[in-house]
N, C-alpha and C. Protein backbone atom coordinates (compact mmCIF):
# COMPACT_ATOMS: atom_id res chain seq x y z
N UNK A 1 174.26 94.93 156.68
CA UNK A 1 174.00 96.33 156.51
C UNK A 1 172.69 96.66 157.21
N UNK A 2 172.67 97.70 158.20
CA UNK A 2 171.26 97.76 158.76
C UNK A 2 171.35 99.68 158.54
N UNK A 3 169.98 100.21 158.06
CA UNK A 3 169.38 101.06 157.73
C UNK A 3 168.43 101.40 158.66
N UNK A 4 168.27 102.81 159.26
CA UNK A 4 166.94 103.46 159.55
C UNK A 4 166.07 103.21 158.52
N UNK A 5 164.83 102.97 159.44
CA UNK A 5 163.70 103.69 158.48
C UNK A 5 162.45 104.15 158.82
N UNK A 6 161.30 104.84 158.11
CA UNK A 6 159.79 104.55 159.07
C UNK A 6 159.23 104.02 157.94
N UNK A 7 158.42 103.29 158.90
CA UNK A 7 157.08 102.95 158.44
C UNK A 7 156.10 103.56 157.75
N UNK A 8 155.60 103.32 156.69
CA UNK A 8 155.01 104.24 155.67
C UNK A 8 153.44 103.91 155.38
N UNK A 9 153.58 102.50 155.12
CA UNK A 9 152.17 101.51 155.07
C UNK A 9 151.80 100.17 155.28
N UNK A 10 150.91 100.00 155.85
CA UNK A 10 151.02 98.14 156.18
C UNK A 10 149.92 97.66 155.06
N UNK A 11 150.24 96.55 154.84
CA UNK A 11 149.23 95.62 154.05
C UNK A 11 149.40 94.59 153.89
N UNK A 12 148.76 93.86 154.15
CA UNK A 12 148.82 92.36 153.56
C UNK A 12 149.80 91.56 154.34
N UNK A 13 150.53 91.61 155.72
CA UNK A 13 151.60 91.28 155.97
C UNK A 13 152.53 91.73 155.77
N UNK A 14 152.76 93.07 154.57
CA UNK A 14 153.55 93.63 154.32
C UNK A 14 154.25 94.98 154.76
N UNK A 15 155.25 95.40 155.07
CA UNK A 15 155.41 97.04 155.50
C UNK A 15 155.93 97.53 154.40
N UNK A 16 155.57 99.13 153.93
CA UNK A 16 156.69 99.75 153.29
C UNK A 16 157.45 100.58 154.02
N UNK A 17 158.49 100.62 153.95
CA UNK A 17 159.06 101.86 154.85
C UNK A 17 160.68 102.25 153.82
N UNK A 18 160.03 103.54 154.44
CA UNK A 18 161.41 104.45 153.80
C UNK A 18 162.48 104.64 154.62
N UNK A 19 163.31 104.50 153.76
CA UNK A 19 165.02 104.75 154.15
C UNK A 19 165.27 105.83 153.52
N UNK A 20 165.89 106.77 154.71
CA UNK A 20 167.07 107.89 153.70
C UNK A 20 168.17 107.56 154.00
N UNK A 21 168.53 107.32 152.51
CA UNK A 21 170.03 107.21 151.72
C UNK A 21 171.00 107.74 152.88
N UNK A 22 172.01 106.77 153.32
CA UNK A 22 173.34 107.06 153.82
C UNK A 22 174.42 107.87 153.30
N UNK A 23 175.37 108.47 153.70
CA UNK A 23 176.28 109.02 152.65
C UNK A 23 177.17 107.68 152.35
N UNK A 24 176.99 106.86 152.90
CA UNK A 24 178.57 105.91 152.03
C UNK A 24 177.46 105.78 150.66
N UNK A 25 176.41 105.54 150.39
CA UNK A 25 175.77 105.90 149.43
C UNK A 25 175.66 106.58 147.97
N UNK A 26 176.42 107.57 148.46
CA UNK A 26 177.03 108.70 147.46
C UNK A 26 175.66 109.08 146.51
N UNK A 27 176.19 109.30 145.06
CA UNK A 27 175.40 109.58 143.92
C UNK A 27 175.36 108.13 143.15
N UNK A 28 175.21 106.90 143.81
CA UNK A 28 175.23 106.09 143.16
C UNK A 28 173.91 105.64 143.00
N UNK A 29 172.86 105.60 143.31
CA UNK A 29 171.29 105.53 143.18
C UNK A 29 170.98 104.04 142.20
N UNK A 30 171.59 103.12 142.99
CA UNK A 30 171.56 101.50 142.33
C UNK A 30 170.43 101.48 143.06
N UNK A 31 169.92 101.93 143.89
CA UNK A 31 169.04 101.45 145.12
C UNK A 31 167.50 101.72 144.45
N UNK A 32 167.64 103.18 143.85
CA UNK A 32 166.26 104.17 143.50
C UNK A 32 166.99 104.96 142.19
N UNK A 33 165.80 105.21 141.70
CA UNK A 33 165.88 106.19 140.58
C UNK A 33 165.12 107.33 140.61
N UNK A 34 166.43 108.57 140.61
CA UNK A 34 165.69 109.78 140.83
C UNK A 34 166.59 110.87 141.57
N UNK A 35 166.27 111.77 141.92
CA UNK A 35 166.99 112.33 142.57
C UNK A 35 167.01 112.46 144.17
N UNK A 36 166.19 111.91 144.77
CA UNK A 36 165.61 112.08 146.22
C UNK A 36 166.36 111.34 146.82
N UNK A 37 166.46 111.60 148.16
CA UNK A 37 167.58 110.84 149.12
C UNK A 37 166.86 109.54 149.39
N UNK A 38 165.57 109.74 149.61
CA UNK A 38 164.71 108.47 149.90
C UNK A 38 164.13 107.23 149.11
N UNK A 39 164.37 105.82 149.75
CA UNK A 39 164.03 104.79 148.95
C UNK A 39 162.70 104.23 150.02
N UNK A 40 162.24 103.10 149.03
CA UNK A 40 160.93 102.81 149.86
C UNK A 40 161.86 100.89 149.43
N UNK A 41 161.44 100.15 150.70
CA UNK A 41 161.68 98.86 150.38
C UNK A 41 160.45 98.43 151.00
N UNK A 42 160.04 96.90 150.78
CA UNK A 42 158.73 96.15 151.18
C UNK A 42 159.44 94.92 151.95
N UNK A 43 159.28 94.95 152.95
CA UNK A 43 159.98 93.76 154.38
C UNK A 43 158.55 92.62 154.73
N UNK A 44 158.55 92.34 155.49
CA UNK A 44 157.72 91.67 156.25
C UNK A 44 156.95 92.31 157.43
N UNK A 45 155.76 92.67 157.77
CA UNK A 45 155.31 93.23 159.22
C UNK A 45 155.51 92.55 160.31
N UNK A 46 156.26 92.63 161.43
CA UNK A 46 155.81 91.91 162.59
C UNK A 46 154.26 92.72 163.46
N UNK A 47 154.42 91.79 164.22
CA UNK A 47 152.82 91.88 164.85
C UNK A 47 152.88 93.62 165.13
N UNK A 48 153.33 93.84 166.42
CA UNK A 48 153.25 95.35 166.80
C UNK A 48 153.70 96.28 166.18
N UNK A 49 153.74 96.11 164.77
CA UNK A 49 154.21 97.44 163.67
C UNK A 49 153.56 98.66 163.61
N UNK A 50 153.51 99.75 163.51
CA UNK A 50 152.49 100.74 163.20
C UNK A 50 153.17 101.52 162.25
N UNK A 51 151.91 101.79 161.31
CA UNK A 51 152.82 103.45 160.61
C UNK A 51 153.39 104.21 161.56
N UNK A 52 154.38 104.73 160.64
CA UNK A 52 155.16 106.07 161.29
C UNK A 52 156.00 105.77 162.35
N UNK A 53 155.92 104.41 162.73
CA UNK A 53 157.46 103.99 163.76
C UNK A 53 158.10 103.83 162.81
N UNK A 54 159.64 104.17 163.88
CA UNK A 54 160.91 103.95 163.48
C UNK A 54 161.59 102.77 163.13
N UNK A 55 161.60 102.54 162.66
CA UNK A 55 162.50 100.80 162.60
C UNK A 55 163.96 100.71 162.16
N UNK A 56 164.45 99.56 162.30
CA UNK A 56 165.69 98.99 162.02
C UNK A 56 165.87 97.97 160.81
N UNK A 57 165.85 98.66 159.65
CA UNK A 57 165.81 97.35 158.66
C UNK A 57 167.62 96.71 158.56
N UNK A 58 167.43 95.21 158.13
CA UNK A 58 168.81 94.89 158.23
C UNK A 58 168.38 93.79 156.90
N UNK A 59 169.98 93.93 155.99
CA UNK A 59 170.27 92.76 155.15
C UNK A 59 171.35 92.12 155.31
N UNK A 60 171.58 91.23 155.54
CA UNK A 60 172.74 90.66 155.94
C UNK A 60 173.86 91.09 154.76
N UNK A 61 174.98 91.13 154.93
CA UNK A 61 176.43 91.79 154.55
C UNK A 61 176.44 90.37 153.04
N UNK A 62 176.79 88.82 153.62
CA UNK A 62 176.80 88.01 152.73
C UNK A 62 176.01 87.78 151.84
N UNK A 63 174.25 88.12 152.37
CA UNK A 63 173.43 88.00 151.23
C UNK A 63 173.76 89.19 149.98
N UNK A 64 173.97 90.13 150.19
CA UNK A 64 174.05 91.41 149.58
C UNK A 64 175.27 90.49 148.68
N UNK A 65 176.37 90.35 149.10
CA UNK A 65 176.98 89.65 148.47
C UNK A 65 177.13 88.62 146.83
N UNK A 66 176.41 87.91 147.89
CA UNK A 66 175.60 86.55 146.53
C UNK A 66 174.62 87.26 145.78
N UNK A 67 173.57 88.20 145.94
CA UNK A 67 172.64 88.60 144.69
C UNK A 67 173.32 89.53 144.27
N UNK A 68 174.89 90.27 144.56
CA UNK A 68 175.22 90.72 143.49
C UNK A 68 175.96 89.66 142.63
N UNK A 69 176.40 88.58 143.17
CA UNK A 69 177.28 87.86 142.37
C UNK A 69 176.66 87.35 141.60
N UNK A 70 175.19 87.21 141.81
CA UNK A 70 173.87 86.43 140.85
C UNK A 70 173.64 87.79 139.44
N UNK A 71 173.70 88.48 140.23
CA UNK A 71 173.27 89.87 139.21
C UNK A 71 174.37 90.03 138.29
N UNK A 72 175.87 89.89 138.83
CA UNK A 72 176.80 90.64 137.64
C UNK A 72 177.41 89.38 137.00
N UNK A 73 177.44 88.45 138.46
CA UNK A 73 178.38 87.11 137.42
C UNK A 73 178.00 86.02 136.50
N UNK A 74 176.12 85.74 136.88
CA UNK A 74 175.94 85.33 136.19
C UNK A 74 175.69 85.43 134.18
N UNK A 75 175.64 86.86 134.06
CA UNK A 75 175.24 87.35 132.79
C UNK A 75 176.89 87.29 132.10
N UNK A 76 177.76 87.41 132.89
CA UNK A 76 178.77 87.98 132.84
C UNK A 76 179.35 86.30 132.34
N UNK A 77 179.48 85.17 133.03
CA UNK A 77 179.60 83.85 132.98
C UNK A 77 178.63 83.58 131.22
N UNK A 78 177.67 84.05 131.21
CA UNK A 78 176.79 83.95 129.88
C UNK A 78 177.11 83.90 128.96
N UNK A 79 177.75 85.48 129.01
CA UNK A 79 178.27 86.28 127.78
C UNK A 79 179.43 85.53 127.30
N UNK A 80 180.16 85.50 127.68
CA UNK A 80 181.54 84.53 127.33
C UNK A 80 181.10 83.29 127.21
N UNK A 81 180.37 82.61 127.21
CA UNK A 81 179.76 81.34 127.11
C UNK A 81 179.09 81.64 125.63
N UNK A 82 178.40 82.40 125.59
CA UNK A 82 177.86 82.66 124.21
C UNK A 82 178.46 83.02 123.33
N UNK A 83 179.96 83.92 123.70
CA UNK A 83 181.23 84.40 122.41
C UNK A 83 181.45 82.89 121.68
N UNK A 84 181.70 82.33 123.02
CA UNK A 84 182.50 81.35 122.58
C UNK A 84 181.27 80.08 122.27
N UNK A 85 180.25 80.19 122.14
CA UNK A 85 179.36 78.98 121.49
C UNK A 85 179.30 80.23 120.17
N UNK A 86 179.56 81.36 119.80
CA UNK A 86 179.28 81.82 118.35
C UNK A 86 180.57 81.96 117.99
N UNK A 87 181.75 81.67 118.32
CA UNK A 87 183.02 81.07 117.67
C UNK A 87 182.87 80.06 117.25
N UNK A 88 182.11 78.71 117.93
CA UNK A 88 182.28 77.32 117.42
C UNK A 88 180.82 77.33 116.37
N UNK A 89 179.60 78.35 116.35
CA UNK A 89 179.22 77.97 115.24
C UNK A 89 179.10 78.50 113.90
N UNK A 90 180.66 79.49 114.22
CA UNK A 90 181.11 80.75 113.02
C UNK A 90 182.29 79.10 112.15
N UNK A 91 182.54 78.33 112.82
CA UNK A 91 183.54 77.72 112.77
C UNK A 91 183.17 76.43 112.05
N UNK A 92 181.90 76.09 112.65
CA UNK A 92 180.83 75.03 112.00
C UNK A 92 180.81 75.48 110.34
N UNK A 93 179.95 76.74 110.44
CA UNK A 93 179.52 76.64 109.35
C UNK A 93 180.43 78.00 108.16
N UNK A 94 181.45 77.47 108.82
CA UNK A 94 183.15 78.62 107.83
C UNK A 94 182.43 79.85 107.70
N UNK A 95 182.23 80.79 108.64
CA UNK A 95 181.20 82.43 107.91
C UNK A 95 182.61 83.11 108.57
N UNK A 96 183.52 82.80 107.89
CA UNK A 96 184.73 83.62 108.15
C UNK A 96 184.62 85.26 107.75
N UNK A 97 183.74 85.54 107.15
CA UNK A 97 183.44 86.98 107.06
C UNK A 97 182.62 87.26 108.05
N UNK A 98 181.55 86.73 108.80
CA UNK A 98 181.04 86.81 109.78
C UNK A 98 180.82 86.51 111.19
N UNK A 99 182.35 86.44 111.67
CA UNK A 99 183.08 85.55 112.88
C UNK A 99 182.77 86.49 113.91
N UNK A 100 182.80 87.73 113.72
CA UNK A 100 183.12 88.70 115.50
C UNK A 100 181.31 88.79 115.41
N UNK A 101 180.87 89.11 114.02
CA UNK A 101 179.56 90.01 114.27
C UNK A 101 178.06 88.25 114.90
N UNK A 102 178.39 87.11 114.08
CA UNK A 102 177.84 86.22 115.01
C UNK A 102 178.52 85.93 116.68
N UNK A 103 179.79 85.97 117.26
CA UNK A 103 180.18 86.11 118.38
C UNK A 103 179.54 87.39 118.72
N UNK A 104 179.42 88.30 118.67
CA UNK A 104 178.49 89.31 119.23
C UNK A 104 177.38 89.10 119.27
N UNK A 105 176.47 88.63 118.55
CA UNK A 105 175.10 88.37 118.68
C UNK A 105 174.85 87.31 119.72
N UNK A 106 175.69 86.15 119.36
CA UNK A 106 175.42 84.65 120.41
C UNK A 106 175.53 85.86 121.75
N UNK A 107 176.86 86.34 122.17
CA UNK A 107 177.11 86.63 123.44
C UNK A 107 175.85 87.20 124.02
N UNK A 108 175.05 88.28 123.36
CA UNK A 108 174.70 89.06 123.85
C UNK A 108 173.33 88.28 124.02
N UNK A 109 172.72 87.80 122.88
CA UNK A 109 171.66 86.71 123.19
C UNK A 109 171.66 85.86 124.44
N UNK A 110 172.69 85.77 124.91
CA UNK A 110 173.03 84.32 126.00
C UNK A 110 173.01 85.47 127.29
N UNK A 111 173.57 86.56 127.04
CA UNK A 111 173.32 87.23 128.24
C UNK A 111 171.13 87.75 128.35
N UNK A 112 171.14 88.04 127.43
CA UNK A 112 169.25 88.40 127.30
C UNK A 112 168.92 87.06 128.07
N UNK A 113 169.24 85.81 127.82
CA UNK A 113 169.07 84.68 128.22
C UNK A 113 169.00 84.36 129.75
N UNK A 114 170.12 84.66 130.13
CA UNK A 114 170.59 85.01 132.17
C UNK A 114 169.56 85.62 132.26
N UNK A 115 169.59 87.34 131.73
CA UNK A 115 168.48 88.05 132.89
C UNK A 115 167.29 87.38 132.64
N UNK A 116 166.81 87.03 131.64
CA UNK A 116 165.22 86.53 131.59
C UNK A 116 165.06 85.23 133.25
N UNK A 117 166.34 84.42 133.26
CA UNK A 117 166.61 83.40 133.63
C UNK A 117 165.93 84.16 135.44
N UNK A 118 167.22 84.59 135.33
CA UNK A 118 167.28 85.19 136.64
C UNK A 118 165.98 86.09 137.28
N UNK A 119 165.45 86.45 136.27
CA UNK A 119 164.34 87.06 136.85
C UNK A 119 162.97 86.17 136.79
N UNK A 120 162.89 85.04 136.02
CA UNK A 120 162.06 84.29 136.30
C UNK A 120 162.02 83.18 137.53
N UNK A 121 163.28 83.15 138.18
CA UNK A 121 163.70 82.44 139.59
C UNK A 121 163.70 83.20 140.39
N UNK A 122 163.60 85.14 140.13
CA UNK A 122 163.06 85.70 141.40
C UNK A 122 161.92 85.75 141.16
N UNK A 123 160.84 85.90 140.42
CA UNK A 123 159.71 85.93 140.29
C UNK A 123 159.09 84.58 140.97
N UNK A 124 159.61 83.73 140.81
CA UNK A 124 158.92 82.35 141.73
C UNK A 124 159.10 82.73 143.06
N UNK A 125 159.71 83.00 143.82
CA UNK A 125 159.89 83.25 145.13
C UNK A 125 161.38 83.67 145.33
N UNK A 126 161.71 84.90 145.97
CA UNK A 126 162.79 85.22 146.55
C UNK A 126 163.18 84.08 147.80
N UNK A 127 164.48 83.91 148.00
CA UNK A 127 164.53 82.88 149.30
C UNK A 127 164.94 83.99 150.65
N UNK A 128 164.41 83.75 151.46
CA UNK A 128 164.04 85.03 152.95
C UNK A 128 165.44 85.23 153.14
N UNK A 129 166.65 84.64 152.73
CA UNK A 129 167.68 85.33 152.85
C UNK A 129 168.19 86.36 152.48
N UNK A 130 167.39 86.08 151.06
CA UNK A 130 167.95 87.86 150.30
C UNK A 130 166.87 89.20 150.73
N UNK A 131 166.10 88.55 151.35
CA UNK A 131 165.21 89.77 151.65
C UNK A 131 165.58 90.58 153.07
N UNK A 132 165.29 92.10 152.87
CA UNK A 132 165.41 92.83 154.01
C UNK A 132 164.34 92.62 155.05
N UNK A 133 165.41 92.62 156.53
CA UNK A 133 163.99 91.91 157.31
C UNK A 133 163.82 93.54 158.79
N UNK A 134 162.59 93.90 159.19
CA UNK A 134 162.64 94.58 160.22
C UNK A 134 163.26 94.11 161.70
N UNK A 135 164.71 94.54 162.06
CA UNK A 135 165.48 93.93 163.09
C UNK A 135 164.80 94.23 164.51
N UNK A 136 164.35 95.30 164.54
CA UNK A 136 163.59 96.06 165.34
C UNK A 136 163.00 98.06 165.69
N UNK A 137 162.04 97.55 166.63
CA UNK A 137 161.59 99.24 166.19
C UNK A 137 161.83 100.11 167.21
């Protein structure tokens, strides 16, 4: 997927630059929150960057891919992992009056579990694949 954008601010090695929202885009605003067409993402600077050029940001099609499959399947893989570890310990300890409402709690605990997970393995370092990179300006 490659996006217009400009250049907004440099720092640190870093660019921000804004993208306005595509229409295949729609009203779906997974990207930003708010009402504005415009998102801001943080790439990498190459050498001859300046504010206010135009650039070419690009994420590859497959990465987009895998961090959604990290984002929906892993919690998703969780949750059912956790129904079913609070079936076997509704089952352990006979709380036959309390079979769906501990399967609801495990599940949902085990999913709290993923995102913490998942966001403490992006917090160590993203790997440069999932990141948007400036293709050119």
């Amino acid at each position: 997927m490659t996006e217009k954008g400009c250049v907004v601010s440099l720092k640190d090695g870093k660019a921000k630059v804004e993208i306005i929202r595509n229409d295949m885009c729609g009203k779906c605003h997974a990207c930003d929150i708010g009402s504005n067409n415009r998102m801001m993402i943080e790439v990498d600077a190459i050498d001859e960057l300046k504010v206010g050029d135009n650039v070419l940001v690009e994420v590859k099609d497959i990465s987009m891919l895998k961090a959604t499959s990290i984002m929906y399947g892993i919690p998703l893989l969780f949750f059912f992992v956790g129904v079913f570890a609070g079936y076997a310990i509704a089952n352990i300890f006979m709380a036959d009056k309390f079979f769906q409402l501990i399967e609801a709690i495990s599940g949902v605990l085990f999913t709290v579990i993923s995102f913490v997970g998942i966001k403490y393995y992006s917090d160590k370092g993203i790997n440069a694949e999932y990141k948007p990179a400036i293709k050119k300006i």
